[in-house]
C-alpha atoms as a PDB file:
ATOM      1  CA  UNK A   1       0.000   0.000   0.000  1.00  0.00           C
ATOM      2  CA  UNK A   2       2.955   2.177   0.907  1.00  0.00           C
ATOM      3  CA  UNK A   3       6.305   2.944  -0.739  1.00  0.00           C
ATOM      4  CA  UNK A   4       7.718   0.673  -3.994  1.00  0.00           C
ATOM      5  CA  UNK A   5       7.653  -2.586  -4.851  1.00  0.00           C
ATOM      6  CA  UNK A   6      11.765  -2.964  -4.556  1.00  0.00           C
ATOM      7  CA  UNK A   7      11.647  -1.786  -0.830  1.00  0.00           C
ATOM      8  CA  UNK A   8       8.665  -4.177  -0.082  1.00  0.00           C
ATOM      9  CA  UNK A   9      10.909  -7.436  -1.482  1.00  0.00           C
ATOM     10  CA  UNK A  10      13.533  -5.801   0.447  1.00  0.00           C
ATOM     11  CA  UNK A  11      11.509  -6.498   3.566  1.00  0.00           C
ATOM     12  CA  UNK A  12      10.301  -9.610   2.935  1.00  0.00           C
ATOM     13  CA  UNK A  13      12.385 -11.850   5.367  1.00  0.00           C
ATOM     14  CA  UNK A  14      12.075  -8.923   8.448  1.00  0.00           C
ATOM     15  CA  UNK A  15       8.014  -9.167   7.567  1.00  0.00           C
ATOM     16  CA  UNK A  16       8.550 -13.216   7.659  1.00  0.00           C
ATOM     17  CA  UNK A  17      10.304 -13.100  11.177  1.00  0.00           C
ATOM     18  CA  UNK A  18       8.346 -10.829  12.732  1.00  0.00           C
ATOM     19  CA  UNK A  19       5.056 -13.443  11.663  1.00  0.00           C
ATOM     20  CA  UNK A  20       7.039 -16.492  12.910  1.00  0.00           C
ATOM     21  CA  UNK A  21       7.233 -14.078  16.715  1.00  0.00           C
ATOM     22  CA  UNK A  22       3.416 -14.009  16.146  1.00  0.00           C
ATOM     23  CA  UNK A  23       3.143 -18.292  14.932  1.00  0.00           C
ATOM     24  CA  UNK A  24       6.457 -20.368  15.987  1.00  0.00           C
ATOM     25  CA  UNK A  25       4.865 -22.619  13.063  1.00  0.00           C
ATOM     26  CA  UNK A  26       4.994 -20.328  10.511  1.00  0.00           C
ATOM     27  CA  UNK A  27       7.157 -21.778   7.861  1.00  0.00           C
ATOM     28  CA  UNK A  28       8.921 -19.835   5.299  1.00  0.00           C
ATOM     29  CA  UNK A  29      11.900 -19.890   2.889  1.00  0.00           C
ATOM     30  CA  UNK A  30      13.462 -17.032   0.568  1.00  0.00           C
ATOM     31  CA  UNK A  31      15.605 -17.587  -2.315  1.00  0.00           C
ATOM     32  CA  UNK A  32      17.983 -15.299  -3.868  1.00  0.00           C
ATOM     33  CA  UNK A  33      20.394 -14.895  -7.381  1.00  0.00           C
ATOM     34  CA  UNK A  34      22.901 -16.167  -5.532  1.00  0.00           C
ATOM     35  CA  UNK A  35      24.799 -15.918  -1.730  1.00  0.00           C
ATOM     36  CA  UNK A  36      26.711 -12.758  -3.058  1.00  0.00           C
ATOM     37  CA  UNK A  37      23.595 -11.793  -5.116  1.00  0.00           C
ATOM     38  CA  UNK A  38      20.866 -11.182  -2.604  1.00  0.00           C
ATOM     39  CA  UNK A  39      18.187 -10.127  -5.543  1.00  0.00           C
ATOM     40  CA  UNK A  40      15.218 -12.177  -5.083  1.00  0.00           C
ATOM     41  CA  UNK A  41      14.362 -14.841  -7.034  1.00  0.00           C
ATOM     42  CA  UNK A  42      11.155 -16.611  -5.480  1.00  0.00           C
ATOM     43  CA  UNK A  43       9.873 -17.494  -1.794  1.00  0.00           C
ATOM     44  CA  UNK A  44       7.901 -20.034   0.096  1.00  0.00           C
ATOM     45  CA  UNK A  45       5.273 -19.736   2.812  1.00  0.00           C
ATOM     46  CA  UNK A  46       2.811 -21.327   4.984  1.00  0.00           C
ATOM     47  CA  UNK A  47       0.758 -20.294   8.355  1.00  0.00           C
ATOM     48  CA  UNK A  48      -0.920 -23.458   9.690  1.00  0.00           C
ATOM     49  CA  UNK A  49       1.230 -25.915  11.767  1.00  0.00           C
ATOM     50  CA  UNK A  50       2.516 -28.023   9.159  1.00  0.00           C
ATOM     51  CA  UNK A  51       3.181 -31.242  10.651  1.00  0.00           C
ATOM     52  CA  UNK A  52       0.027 -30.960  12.563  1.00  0.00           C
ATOM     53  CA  UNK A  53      -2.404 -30.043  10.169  1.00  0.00           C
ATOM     54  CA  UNK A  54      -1.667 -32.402   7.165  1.00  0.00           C
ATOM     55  CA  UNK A  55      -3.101 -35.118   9.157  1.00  0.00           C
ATOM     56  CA  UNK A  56      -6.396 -33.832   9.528  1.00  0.00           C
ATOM     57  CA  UNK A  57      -6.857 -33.065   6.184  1.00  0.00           C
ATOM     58  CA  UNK A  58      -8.460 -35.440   3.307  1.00  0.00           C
ATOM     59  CA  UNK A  59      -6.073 -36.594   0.944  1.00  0.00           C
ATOM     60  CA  UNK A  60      -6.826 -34.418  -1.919  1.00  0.00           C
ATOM     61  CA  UNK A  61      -4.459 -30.824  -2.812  1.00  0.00           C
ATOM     62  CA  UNK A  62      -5.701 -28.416  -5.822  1.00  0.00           C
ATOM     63  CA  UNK A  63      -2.573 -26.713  -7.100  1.00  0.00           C
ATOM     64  CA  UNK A  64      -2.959 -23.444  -9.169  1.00  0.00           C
ATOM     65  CA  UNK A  65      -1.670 -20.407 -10.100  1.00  0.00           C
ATOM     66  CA  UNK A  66      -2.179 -16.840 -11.131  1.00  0.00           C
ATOM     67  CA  UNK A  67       0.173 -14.377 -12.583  1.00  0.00           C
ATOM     68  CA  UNK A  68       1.219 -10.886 -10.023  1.00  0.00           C
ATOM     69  CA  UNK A  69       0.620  -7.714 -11.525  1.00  0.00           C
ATOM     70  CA  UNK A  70       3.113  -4.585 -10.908  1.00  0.00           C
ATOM     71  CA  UNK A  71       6.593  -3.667 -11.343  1.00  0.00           C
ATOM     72  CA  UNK A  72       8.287  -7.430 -10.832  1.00  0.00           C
ATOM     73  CA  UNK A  73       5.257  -9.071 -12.137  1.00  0.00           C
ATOM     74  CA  UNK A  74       6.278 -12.743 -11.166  1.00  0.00           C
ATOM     75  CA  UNK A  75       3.811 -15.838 -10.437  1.00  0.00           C
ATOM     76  CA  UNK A  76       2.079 -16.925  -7.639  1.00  0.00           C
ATOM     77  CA  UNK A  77       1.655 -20.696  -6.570  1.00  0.00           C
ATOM     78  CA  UNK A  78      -0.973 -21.953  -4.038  1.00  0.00           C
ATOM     79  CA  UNK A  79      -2.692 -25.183  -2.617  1.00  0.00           C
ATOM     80  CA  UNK A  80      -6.098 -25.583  -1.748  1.00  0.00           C
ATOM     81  CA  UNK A  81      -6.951 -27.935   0.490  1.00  0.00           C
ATOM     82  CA  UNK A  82     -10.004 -29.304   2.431  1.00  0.00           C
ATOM     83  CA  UNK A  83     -10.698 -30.207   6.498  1.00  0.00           C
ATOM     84  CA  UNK A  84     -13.347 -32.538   7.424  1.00  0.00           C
ATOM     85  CA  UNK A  85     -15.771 -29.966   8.052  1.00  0.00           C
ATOM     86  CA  UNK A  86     -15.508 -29.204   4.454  1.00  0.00           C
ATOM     87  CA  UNK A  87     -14.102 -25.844   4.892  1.00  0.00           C
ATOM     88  CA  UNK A  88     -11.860 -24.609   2.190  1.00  0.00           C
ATOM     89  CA  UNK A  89      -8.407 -22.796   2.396  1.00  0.00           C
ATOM     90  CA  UNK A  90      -5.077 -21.896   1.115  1.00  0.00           C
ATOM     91  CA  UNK A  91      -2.647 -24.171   2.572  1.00  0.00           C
ATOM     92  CA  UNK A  92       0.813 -23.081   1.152  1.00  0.00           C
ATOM     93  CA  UNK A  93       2.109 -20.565  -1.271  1.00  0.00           C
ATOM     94  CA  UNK A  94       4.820 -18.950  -3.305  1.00  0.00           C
ATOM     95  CA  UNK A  95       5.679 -16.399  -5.039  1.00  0.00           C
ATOM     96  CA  UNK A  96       8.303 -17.214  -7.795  1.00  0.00           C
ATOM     97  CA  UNK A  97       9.892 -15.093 -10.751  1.00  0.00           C
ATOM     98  CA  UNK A  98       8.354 -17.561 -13.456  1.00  0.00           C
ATOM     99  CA  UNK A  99       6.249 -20.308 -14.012  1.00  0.00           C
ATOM    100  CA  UNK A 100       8.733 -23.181 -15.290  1.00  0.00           C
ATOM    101  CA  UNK A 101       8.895 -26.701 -14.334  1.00  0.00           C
ATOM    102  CA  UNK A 102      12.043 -25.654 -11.491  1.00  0.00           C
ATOM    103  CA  UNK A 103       9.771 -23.157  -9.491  1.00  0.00           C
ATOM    104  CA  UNK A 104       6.932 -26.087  -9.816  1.00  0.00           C
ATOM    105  CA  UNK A 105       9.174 -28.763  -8.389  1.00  0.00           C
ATOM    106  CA  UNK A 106      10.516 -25.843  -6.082  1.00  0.00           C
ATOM    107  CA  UNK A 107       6.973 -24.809  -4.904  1.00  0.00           C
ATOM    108  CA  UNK A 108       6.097 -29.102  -4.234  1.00  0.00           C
ATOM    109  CA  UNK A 109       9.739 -29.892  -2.784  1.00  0.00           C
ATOM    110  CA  UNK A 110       8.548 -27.614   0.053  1.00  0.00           C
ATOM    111  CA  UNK A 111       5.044 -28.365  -0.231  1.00  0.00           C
ATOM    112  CA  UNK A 112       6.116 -32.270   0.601  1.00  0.00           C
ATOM    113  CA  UNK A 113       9.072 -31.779   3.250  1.00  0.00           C
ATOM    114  CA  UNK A 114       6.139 -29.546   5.233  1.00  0.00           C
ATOM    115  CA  UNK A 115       3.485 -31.732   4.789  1.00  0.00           C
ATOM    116  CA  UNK A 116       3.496 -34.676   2.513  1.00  0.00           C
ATOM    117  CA  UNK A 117       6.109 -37.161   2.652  1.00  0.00           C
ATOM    118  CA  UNK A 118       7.480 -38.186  -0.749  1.00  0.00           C
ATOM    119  CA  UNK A 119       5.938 -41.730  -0.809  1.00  0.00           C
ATOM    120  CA  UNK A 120       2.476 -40.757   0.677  1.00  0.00           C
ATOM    121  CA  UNK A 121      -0.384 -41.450  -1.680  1.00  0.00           C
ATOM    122  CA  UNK A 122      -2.467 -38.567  -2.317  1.00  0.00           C
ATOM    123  CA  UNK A 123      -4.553 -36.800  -5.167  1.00  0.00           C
ATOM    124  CA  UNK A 124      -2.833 -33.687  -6.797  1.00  0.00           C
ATOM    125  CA  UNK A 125      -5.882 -31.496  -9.390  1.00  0.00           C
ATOM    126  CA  UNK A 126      -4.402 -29.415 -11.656  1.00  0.00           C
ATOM    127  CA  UNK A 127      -5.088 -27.755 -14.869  1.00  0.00           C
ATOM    128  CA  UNK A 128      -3.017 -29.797 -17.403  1.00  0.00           C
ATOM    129  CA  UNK A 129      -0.280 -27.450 -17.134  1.00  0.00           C
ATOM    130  CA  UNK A 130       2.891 -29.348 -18.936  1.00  0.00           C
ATOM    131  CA  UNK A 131       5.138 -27.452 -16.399  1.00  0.00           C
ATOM    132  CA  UNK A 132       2.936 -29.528 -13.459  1.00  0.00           C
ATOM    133  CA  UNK A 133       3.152 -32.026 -15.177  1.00  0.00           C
ATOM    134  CA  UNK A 134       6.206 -32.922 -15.704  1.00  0.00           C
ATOM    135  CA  UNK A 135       7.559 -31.641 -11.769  1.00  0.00           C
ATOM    136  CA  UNK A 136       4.215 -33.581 -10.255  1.00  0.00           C
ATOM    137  CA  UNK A 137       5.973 -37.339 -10.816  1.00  0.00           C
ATOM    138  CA  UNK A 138       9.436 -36.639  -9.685  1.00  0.00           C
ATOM    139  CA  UNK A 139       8.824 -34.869  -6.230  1.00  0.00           C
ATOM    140  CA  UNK A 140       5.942 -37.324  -5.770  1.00  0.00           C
ATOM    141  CA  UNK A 141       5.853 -40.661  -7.641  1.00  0.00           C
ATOM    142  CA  UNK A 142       3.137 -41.818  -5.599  1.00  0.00           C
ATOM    143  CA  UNK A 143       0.351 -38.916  -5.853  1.00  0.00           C
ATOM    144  CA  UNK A 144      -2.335 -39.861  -8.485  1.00  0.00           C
ATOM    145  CA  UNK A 145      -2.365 -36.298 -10.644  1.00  0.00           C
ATOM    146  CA  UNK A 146      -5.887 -36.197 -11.827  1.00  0.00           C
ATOM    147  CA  UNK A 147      -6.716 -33.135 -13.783  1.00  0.00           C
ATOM    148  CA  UNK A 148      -9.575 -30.235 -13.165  1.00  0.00           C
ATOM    149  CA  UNK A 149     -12.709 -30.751 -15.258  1.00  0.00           C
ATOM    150  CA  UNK A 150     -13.798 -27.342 -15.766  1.00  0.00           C
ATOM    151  CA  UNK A 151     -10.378 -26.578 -17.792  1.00  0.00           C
ATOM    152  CA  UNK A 152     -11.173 -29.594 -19.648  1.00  0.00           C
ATOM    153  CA  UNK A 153     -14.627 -28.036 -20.248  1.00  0.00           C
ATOM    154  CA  UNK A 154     -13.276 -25.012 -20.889  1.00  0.00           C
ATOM    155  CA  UNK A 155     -10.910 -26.517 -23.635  1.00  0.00           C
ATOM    156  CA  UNK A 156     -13.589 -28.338 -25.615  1.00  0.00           C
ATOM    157  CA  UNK A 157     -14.226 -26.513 -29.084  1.00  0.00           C
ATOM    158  CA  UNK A 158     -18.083 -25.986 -28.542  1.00  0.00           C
ATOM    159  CA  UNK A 159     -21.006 -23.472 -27.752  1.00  0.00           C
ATOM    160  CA  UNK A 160     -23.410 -26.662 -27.366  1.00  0.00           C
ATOM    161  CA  UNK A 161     -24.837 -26.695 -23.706  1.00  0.00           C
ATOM    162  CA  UNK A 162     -25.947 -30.003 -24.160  1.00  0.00           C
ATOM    163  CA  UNK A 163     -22.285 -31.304 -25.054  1.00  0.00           C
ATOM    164  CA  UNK A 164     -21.073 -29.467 -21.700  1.00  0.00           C
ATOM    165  CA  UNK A 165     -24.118 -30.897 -19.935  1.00  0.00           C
ATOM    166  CA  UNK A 166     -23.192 -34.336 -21.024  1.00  0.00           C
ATOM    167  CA  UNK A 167     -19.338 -34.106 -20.188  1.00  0.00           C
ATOM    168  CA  UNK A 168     -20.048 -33.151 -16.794  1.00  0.00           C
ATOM    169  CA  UNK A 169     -22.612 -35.988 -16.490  1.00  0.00           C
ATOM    170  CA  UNK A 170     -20.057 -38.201 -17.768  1.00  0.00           C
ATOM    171  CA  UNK A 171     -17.744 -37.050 -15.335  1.00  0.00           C
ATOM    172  CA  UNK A 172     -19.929 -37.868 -12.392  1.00  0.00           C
ATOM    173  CA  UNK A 173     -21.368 -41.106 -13.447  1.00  0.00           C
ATOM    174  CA  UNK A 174     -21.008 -43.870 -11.181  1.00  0.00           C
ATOM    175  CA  UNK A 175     -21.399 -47.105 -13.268  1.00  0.00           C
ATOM    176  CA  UNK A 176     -19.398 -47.405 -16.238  1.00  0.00           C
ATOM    177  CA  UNK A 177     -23.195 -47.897 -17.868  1.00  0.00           C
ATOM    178  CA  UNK A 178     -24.040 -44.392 -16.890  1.00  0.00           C
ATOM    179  CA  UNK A 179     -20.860 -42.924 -18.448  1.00  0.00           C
ATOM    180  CA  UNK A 180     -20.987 -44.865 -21.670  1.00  0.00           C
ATOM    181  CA  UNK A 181     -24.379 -43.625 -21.971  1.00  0.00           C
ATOM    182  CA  UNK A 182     -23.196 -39.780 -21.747  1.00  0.00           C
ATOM    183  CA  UNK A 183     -20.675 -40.364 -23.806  1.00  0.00           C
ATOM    184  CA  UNK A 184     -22.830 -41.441 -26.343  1.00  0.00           C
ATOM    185  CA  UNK A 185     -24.470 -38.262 -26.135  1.00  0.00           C
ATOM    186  CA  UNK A 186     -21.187 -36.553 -27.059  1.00  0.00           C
ATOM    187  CA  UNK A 187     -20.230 -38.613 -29.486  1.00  0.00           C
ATOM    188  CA  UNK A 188     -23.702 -38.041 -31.222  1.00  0.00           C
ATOM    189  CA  UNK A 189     -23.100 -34.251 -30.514  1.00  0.00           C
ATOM    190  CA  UNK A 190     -20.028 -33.065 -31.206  1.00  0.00           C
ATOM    191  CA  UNK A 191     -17.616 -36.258 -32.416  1.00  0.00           C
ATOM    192  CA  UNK A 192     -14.869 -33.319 -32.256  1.00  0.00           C
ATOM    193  CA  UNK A 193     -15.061 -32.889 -28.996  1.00  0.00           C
ATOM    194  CA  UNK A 194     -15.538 -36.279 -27.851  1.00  0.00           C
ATOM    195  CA  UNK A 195     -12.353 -37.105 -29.849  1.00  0.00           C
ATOM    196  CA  UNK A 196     -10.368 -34.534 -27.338  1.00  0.00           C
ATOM    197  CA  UNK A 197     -11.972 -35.825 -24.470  1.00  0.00           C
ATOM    198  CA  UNK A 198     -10.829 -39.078 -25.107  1.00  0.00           C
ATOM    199  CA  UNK A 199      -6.786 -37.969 -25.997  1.00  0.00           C
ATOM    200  CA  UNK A 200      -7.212 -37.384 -22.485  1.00  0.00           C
ATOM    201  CA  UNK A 201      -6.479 -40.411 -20.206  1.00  0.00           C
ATOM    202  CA  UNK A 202     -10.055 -41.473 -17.917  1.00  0.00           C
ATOM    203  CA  UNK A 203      -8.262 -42.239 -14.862  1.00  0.00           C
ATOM    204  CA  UNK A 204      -7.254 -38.421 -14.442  1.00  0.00           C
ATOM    205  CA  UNK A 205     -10.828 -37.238 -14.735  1.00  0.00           C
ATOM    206  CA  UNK A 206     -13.447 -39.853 -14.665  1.00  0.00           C
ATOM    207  CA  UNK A 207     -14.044 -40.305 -10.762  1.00  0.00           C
ATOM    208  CA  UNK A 208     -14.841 -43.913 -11.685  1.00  0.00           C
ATOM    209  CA  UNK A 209     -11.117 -44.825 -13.039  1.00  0.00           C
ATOM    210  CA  UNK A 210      -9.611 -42.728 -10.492  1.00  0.00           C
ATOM    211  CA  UNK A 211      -7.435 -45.477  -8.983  1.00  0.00           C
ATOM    212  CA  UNK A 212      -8.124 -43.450  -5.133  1.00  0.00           C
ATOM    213  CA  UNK A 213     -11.182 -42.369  -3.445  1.00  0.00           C
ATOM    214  CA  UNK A 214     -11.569 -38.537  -3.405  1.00  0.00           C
ATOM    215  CA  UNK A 215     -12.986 -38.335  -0.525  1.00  0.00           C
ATOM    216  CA  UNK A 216     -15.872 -35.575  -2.027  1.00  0.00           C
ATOM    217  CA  UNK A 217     -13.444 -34.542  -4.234  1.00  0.00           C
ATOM    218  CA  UNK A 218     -12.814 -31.021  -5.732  1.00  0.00           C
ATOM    219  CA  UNK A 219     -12.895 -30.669  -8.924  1.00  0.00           C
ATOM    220  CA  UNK A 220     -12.083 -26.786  -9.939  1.00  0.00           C
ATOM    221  CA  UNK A 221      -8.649 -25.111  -9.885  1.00  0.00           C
ATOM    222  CA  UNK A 222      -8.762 -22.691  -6.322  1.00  0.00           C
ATOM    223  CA  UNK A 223      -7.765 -19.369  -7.815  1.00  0.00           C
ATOM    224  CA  UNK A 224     -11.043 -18.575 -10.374  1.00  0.00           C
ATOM    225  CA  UNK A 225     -13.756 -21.784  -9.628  1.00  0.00           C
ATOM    226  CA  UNK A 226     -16.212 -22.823  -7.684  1.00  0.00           C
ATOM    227  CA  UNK A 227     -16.237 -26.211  -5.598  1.00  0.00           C
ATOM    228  CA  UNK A 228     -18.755 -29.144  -6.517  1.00  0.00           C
ATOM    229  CA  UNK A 229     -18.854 -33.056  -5.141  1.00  0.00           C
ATOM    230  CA  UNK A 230     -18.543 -36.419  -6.288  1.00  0.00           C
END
């Protein structure tokens, strides 16, 4: 709100300290150019009692991310997460110069050694990003990366409602009778579309092949969507 962006990055690790007086389990890490080059480069944080809270949580982290406006521009990383109660909130974040498979595999490397341990099995949503991708399997070989349906949605080449009201349908079907039924409906529709849908592997968006429960899953990416259950 006050002064200029360089002065605020320039405070960033007195502003971290003086929250980790306030929460001995806030967790944070900065990241510069280098040890003689103290320019900033990306950053890491977290409020809730890591080790503690992980545990109550169901197994199931949306990762997203939107892009900073202002001087340094720069991306921002987050997980969503969800308690028992169903409540919905922002878990873990970061703040990183670009959005490249490193700062991905940066953003989950801390993201695992706070909460997650690297052979936990867990569901990761995303939006197809390649960068996520490709960082998702080697900091966590066991999570099952499904994908987020509304992108998928989103992506189809089509103005039909019908088409979107079938793919959602098919989504949520729970016998494989229900979902070869809506798919029929597509592929009567819009064979274009249903020809994407299906270059994209079931078992990362048809609850039905998902090899884990999602526990009411989400299905939306945090920063722009809405939540709905399985």
């Amino acid at each position: 709100m006050r002064g200029n962006f360089g002065h605020a990055y320039q405070l960033l690790t007195s502003y971290f300290a003086e929250v980790r007086l306030v929460d001995p389990d806030f967790v944070f890490d900065i990241q510069t150019m280098s040890y003689k080059d103290k320019r900033f480069t990306r950053c890491f944080w977290c409020f809730d009692p890591p080790k503690k809270t992980y545990k109550l949580l169901r197994p199931v982290v949306v990762i997203d991310e939107t892009f900073l406006k202002g001087r340094y521009r720069g991306t921002l990383l987050t997980t969503i997460v969800i308690d028992p109660s169903n409540h919905i909130f922002s878990l873990a974040l970061s703040i990183t110069d670009s959005e490249t498979t490193e700062s991905w595999a940066y953003f989950l490397e801390m993201f695992g050694a706070n909460f997650y341990s690297y052979d936990t099995r867990f569901v990761i949503i995303s939006d197809r990003n390649p960068k996520i991708i490709n960082a998702v399997p080697k900091v966590f070989p066991f999570a099952i990366h499904t994908f987020c349906t509304f992108h998928i949605s989103n992506n189809i080449k089509t103005t039909l409602e019908s088409m979107m009201i079938a793919f959602r349908m098919a989504v949520e079907a729970l016998t494989c009778i229900d979902f070869d039924k809506d798919m029929n409906v597509i592929r009567n529709t819009d064979p274009v579309g249903l020809q994407y849908i299906l270059d994209i592997p079931k078992e990362t968006w048809f609850n039905l092949y998902i090899p884990m429960s999602r526990y009411v899953v989400t299905l939306y990416c945090p920063t722009y969507h809405l939540l709905y259950e399985k």
